[in-house]
PDB file of N, CA and C in Angstrom:
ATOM      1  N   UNK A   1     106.436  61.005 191.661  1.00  0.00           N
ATOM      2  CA  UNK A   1     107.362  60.043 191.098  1.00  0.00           C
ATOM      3  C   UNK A   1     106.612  59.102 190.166  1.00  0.00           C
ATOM      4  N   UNK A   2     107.260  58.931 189.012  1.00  0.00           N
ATOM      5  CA  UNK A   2     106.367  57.869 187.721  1.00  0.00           C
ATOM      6  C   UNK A   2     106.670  56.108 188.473  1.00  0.00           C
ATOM      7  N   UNK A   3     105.548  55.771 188.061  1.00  0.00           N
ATOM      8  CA  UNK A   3     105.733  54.433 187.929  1.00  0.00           C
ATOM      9  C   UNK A   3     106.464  53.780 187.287  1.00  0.00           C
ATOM     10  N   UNK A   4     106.699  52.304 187.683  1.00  0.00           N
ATOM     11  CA  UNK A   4     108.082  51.515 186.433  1.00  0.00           C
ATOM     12  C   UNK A   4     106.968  50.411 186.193  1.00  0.00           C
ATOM     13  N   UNK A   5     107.394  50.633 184.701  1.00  0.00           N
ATOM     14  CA  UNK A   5     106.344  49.577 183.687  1.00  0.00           C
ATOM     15  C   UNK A   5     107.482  48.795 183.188  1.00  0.00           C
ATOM     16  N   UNK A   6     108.176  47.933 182.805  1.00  0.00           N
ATOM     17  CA  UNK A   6     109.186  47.110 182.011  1.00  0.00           C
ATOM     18  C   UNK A   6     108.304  46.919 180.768  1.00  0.00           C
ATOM     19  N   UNK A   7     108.366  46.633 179.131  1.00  0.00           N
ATOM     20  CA  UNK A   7     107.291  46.251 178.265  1.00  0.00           C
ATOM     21  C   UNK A   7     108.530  45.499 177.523  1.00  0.00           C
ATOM     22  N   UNK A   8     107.907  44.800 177.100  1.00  0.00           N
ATOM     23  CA  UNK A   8     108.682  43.850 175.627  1.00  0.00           C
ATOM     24  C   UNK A   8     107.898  44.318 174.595  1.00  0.00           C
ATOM     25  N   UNK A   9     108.810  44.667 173.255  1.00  0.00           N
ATOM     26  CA  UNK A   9     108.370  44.327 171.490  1.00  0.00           C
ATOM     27  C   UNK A   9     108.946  43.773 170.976  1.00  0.00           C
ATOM     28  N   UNK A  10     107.869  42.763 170.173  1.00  0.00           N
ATOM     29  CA  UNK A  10     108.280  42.165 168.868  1.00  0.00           C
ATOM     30  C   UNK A  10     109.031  42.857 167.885  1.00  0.00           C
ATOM     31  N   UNK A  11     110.177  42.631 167.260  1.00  0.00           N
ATOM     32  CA  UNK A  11     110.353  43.257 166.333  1.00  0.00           C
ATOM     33  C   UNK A  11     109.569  43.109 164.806  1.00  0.00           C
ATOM     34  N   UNK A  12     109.480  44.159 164.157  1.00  0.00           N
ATOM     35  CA  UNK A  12     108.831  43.751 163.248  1.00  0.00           C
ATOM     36  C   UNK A  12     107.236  43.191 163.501  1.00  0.00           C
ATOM     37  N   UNK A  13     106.595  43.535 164.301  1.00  0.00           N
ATOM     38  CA  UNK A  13     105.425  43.280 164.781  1.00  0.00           C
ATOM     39  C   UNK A  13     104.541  44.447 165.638  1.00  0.00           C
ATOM     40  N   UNK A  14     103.392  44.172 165.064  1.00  0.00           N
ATOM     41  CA  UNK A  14     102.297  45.428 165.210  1.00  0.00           C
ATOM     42  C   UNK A  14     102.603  45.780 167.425  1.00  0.00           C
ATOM     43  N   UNK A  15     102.632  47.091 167.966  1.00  0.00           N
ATOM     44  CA  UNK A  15     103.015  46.648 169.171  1.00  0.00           C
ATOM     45  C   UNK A  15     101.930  47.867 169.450  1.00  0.00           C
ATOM     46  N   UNK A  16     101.005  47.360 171.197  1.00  0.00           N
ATOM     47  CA  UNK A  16      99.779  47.899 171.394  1.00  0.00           C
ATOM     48  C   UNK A  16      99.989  47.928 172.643  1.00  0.00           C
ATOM     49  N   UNK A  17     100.298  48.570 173.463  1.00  0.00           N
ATOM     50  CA  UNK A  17      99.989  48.167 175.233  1.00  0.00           C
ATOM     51  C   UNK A  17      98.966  49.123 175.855  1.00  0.00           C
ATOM     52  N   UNK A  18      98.147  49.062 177.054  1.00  0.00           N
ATOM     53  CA  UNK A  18      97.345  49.955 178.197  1.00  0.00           C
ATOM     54  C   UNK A  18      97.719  49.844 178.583  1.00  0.00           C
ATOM     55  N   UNK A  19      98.264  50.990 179.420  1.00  0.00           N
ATOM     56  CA  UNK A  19      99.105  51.884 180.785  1.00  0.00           C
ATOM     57  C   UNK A  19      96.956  52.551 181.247  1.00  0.00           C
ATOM     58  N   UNK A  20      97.557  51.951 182.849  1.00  0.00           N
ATOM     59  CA  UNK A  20      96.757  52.682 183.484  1.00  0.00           C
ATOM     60  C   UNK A  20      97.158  54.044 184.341  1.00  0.00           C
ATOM     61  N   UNK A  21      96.809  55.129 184.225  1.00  0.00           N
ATOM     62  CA  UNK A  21      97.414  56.084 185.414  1.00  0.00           C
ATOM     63  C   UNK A  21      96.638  56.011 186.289  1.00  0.00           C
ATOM     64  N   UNK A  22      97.184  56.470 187.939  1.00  0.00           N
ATOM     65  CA  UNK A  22      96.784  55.995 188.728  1.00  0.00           C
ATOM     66  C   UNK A  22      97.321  57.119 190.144  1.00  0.00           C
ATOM     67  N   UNK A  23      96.156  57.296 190.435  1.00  0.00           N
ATOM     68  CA  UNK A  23      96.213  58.549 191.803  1.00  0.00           C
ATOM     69  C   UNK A  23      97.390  58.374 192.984  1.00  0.00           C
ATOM     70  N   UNK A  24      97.684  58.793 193.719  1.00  0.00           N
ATOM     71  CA  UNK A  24      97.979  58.944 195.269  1.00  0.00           C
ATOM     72  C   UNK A  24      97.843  57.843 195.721  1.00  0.00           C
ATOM     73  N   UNK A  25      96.275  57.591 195.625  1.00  0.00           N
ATOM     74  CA  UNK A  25      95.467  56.141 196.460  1.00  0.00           C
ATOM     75  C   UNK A  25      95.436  55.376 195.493  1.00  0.00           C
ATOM     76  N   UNK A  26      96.141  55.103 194.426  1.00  0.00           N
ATOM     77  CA  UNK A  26      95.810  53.838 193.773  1.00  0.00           C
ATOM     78  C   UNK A  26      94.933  53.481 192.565  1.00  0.00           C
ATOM     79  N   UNK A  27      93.652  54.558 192.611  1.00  0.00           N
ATOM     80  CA  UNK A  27      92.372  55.092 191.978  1.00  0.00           C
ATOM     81  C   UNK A  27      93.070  54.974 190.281  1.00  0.00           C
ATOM     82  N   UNK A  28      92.203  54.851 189.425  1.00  0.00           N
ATOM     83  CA  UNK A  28      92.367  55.642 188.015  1.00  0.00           C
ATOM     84  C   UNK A  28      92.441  57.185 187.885  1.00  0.00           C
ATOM     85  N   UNK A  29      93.171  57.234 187.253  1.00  0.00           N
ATOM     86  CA  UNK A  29      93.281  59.083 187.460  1.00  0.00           C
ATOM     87  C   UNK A  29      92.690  59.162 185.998  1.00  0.00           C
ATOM     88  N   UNK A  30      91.664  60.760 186.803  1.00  0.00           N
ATOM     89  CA  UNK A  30      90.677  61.046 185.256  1.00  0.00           C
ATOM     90  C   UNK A  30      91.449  62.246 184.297  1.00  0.00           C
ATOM     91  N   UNK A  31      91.857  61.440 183.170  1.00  0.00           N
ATOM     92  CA  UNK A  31      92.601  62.128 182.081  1.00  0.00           C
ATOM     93  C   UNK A  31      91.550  63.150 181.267  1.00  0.00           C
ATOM     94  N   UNK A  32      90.770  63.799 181.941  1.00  0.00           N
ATOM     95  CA  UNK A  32      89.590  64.393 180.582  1.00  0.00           C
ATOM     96  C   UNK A  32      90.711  65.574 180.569  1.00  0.00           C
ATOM     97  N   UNK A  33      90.755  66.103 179.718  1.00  0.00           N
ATOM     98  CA  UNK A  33      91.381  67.911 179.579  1.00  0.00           C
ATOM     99  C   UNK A  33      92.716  67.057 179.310  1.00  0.00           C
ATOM    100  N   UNK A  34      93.261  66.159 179.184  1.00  0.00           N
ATOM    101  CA  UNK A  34      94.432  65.803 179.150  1.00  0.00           C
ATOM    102  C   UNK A  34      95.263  65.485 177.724  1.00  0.00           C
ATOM    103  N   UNK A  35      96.463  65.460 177.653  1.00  0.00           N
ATOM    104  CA  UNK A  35      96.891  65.283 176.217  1.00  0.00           C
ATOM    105  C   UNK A  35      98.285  64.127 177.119  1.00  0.00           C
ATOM    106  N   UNK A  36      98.672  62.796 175.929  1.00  0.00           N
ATOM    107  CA  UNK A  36      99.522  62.158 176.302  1.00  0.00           C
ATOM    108  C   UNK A  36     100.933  61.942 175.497  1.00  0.00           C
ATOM    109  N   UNK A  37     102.036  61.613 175.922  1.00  0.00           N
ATOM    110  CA  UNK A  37     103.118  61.772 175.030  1.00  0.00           C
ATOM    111  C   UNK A  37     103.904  60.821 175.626  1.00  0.00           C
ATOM    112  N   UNK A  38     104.434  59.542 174.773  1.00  0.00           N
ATOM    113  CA  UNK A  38     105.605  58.454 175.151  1.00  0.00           C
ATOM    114  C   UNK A  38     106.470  58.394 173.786  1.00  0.00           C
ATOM    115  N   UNK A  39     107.470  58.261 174.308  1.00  0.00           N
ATOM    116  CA  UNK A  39     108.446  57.994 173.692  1.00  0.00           C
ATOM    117  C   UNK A  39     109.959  57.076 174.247  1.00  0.00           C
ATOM    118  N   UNK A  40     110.771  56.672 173.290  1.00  0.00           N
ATOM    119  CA  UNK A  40     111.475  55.720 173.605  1.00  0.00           C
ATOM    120  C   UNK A  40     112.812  56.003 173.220  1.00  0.00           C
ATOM    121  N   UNK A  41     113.996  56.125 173.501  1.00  0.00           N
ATOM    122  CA  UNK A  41     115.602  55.978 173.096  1.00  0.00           C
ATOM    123  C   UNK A  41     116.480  55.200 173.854  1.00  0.00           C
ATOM    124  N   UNK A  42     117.598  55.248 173.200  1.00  0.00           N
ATOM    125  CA  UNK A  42     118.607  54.455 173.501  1.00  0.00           C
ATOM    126  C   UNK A  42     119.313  54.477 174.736  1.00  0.00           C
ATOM    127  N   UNK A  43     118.862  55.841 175.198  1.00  0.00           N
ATOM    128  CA  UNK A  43     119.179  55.916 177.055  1.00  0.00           C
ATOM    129  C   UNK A  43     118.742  57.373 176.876  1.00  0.00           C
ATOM    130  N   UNK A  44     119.081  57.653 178.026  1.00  0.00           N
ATOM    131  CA  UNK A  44     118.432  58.827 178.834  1.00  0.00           C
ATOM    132  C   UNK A  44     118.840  60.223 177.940  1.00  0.00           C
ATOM    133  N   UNK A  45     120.043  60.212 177.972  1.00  0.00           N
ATOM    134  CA  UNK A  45     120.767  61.632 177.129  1.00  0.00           C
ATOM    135  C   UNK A  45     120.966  60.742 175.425  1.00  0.00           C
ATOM    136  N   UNK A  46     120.779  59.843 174.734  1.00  0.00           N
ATOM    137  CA  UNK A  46     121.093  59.466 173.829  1.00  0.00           C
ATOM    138  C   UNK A  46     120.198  60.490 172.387  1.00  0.00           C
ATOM    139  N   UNK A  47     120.888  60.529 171.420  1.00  0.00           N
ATOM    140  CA  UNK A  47     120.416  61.614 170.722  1.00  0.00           C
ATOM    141  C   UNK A  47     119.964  60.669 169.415  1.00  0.00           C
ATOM    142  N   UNK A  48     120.635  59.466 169.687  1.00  0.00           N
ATOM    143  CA  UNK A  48     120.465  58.148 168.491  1.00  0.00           C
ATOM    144  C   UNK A  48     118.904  57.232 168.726  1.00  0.00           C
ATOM    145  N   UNK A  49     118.455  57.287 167.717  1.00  0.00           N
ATOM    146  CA  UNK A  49     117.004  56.233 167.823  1.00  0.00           C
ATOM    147  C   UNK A  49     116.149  56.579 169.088  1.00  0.00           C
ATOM    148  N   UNK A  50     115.439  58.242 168.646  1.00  0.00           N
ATOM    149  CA  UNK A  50     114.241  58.743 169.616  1.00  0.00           C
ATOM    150  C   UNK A  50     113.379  58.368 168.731  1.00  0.00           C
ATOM    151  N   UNK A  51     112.276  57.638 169.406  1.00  0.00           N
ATOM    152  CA  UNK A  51     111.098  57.446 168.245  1.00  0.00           C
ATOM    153  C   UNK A  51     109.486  57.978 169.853  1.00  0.00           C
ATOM    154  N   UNK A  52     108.824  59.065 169.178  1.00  0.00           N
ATOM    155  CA  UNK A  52     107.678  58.859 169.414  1.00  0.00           C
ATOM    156  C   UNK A  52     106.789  57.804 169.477  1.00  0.00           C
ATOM    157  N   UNK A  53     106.217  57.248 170.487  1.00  0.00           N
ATOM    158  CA  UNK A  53     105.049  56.146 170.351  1.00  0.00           C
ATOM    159  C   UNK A  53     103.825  57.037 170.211  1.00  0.00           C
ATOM    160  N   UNK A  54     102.902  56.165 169.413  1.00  0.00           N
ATOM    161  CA  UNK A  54     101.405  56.725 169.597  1.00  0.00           C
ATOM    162  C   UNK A  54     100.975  56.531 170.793  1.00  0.00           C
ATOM    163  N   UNK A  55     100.163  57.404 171.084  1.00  0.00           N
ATOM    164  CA  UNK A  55      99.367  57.480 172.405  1.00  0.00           C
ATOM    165  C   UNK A  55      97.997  58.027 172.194  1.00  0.00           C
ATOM    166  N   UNK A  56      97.078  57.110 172.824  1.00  0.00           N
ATOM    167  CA  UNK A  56      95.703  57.705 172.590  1.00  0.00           C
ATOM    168  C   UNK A  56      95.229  57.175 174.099  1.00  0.00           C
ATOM    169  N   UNK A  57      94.239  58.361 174.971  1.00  0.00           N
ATOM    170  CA  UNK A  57      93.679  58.203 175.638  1.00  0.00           C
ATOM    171  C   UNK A  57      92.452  57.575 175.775  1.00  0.00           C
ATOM    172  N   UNK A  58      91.852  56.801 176.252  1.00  0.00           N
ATOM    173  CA  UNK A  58      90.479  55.939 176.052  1.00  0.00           C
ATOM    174  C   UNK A  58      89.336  56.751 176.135  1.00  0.00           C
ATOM    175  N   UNK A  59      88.678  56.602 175.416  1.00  0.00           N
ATOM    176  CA  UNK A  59      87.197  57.283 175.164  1.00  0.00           C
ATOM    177  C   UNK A  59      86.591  57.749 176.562  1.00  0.00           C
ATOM    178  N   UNK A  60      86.385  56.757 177.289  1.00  0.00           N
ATOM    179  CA  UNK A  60      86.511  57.297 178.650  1.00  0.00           C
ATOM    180  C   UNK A  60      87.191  57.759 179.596  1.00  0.00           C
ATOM    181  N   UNK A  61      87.495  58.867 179.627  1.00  0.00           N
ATOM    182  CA  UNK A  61      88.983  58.980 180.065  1.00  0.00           C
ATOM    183  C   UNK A  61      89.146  58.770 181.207  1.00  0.00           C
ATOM    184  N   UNK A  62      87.721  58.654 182.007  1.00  0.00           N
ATOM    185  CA  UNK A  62      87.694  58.365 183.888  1.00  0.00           C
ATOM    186  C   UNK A  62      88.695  57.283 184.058  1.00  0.00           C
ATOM    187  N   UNK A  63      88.621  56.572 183.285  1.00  0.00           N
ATOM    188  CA  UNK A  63      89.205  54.824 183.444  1.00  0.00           C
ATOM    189  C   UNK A  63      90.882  55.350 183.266  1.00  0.00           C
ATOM    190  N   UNK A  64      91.537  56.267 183.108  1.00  0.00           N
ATOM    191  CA  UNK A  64      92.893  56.575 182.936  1.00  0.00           C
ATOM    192  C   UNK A  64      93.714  55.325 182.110  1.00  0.00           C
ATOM    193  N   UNK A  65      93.215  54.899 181.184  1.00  0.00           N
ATOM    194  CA  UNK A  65      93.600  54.398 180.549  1.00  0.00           C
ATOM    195  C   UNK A  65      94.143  55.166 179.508  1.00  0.00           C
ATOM    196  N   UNK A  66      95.501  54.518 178.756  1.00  0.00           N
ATOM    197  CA  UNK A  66      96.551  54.966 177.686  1.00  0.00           C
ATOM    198  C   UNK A  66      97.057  54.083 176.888  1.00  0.00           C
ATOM    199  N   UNK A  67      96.399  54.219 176.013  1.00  0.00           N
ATOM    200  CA  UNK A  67      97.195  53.123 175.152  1.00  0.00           C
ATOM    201  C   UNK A  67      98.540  53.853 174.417  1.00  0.00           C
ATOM    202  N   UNK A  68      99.408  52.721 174.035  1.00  0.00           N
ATOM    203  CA  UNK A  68     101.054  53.009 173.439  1.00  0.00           C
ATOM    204  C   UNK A  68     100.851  52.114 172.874  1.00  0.00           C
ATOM    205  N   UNK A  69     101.316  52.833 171.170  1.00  0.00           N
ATOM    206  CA  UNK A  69     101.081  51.722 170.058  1.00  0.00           C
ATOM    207  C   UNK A  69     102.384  51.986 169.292  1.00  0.00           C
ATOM    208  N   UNK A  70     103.028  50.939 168.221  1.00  0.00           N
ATOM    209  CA  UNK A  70     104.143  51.300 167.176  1.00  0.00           C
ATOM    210  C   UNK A  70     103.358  50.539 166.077  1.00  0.00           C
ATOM    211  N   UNK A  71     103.318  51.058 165.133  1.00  0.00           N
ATOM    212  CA  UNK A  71     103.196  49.968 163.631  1.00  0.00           C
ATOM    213  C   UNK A  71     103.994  48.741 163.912  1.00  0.00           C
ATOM    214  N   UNK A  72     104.479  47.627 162.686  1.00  0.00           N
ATOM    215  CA  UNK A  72     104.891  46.985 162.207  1.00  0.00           C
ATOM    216  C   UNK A  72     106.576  47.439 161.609  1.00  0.00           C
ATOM    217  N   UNK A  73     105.950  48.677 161.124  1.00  0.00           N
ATOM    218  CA  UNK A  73     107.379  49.109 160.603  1.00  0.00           C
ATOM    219  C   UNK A  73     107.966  49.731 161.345  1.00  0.00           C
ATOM    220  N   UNK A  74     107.664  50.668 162.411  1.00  0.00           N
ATOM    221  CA  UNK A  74     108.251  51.147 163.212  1.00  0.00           C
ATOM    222  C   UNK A  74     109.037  50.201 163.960  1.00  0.00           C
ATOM    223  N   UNK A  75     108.151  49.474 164.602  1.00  0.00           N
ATOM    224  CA  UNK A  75     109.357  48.245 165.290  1.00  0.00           C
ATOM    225  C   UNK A  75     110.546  47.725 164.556  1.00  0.00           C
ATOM    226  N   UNK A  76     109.910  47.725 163.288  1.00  0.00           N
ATOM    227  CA  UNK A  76     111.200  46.747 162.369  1.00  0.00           C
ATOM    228  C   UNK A  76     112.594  47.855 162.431  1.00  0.00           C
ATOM    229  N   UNK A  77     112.508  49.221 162.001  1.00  0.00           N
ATOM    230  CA  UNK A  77     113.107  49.835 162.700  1.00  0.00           C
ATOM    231  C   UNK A  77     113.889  49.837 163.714  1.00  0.00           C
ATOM    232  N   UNK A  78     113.620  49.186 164.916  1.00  0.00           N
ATOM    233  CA  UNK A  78     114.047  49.585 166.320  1.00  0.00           C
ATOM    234  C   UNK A  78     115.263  47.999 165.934  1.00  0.00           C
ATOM    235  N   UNK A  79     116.385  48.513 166.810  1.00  0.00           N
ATOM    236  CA  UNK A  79     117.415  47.415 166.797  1.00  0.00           C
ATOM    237  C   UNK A  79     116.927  46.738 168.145  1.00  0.00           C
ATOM    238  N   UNK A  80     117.139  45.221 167.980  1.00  0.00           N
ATOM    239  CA  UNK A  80     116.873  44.254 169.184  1.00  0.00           C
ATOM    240  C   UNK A  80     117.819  44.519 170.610  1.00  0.00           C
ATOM    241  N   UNK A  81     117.393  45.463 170.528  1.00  0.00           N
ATOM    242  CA  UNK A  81     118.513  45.996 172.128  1.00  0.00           C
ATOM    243  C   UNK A  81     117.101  46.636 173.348  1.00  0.00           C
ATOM    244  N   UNK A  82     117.686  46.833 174.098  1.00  0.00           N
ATOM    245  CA  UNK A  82     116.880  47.635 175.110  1.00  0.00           C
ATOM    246  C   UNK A  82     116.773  49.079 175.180  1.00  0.00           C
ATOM    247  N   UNK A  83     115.674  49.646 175.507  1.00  0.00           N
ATOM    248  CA  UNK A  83     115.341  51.134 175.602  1.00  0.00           C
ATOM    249  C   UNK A  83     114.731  51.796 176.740  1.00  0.00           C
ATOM    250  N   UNK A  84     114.914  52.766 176.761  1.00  0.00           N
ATOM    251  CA  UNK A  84     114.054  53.772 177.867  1.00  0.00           C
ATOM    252  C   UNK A  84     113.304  54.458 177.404  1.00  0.00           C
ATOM    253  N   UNK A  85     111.600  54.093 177.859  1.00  0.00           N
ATOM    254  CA  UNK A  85     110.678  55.364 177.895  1.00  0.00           C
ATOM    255  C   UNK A  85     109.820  55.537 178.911  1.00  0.00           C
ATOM    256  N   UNK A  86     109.075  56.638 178.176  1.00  0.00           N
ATOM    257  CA  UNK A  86     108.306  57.269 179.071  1.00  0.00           C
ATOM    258  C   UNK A  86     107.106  57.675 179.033  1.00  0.00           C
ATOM    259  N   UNK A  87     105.857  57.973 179.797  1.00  0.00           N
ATOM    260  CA  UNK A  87     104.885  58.426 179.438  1.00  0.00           C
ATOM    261  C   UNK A  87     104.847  59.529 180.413  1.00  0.00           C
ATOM    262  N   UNK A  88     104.452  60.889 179.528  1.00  0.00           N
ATOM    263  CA  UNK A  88     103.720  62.042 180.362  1.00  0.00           C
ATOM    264  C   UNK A  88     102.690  62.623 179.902  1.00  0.00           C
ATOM    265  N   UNK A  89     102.133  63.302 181.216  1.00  0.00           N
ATOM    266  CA  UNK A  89     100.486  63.653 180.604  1.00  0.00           C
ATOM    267  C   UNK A  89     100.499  65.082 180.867  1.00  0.00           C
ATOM    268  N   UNK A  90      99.807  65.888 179.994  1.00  0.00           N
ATOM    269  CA  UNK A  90     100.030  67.460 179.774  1.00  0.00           C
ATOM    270  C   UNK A  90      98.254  68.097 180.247  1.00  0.00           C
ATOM    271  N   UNK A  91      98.251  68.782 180.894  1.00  0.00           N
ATOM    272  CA  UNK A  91      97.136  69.415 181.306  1.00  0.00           C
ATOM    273  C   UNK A  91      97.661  70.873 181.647  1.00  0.00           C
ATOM    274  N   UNK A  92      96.959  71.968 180.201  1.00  0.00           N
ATOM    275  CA  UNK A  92      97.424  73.331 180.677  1.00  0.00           C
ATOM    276  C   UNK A  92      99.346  73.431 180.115  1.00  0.00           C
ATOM    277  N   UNK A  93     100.054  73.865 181.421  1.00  0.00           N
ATOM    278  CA  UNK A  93     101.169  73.962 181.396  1.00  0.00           C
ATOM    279  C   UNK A  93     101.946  73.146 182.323  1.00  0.00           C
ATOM    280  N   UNK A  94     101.060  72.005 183.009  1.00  0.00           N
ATOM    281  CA  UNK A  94     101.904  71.145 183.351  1.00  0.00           C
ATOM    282  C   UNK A  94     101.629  69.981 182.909  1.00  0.00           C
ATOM    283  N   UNK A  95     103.230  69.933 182.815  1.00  0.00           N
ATOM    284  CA  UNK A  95     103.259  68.390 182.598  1.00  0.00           C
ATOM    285  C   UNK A  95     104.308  67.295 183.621  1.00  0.00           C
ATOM    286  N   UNK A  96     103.441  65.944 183.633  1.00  0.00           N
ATOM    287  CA  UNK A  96     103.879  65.097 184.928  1.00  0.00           C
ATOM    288  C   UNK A  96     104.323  63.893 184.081  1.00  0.00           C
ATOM    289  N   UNK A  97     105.264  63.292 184.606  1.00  0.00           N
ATOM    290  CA  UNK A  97     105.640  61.813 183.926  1.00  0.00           C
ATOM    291  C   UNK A  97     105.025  60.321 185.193  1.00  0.00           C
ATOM    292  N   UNK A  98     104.552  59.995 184.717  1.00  0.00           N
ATOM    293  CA  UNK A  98     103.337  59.518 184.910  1.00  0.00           C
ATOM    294  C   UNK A  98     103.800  57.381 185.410  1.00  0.00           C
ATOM    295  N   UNK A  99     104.844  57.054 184.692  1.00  0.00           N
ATOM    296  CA  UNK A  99     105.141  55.719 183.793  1.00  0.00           C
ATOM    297  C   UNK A  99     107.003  55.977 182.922  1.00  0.00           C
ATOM    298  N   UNK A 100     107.482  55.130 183.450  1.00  0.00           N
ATOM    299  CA  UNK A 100     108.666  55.396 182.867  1.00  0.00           C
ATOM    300  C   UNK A 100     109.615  53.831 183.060  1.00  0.00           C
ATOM    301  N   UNK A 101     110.482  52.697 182.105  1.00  0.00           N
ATOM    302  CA  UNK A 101     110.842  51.954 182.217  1.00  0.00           C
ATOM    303  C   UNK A 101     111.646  51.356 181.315  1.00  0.00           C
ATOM    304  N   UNK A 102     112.226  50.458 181.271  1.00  0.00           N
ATOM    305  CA  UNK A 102     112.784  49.969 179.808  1.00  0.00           C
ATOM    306  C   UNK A 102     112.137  48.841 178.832  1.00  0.00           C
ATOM    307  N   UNK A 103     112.560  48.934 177.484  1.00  0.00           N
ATOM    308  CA  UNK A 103     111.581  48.501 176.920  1.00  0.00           C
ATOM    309  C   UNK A 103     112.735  47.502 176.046  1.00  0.00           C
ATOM    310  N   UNK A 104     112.421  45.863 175.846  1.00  0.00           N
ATOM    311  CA  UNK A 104     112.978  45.154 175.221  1.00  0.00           C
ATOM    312  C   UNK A 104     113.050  44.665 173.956  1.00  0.00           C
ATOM    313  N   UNK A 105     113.336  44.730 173.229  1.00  0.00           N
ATOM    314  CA  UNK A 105     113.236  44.867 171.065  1.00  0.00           C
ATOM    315  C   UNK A 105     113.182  43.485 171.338  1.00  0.00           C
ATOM    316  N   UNK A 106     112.746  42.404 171.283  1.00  0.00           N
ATOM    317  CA  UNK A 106     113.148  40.854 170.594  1.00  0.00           C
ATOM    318  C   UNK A 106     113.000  41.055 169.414  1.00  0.00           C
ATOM    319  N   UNK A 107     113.923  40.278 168.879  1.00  0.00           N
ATOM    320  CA  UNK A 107     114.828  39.912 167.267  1.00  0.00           C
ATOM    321  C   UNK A 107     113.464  39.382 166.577  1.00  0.00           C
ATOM    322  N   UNK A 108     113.573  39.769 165.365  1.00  0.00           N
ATOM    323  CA  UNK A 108     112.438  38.835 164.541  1.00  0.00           C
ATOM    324  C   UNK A 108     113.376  38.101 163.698  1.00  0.00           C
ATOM    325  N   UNK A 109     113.262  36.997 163.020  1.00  0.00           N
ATOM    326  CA  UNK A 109     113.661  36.173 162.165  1.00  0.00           C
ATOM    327  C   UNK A 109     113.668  36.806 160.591  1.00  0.00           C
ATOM    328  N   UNK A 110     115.132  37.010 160.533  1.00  0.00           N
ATOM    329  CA  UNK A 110     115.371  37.810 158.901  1.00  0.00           C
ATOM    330  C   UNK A 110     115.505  36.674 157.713  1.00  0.00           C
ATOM    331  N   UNK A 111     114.961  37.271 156.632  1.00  0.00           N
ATOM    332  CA  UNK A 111     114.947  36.263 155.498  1.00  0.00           C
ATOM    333  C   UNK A 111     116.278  36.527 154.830  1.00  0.00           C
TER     334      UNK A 111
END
């Protein structure tokens, strides 16, 4: 079963978070051999506003660290509403969802 992360973005603002994965016992889980994938929409079955997040695993991958990043413009993009995503990690032919929660757009100030 994935973990629940809640995250807030700025709209219109550079957006960066670390997700740790994390064993059975709690441990960092070691991502080496691993590939990562998050993404975000408007709900679960919604076919409107899927956007891929970047995901890069940390140099060390023992530390199961994941970063989830959007540009500037990507956010500006996203409407100030709430979303659902997710992170899963691919090793081989399986893949596990890892991190999964909703994610909050705050409004940026339009000129």
């Amino acid at each position: 079963m994935a973990a629940i992360a809640n995250l807030t973005i700025d709209q219109g603002a550079t957006f960066s978070s670390d997700v740790t994965v994390k064993d059975a016992q709690g441990n960092a889980f070691n991502l080496t051999g691993y590939t990562a994938v998050a993404k975000l929409s408007k709900g679960f079955a919604s076919t409107r506003t899927r956007t891929n997040m970047t995901t890069s695993i940390a140099t060390d991958a023992t530390t199961g660290v994941v970063t989830l990043s959007l540009t500037a413009t990507e956010t500006s993009a996203l409407d100030a509403e709430r979303y659902v995503y997710d992170l899963e990690i691919t090793s081989g032919a399986t893949v596990t969802r890892v991190i999964e929660g909703i994610i909050t757009v705050r409004p940026q100030v339009t000129l």
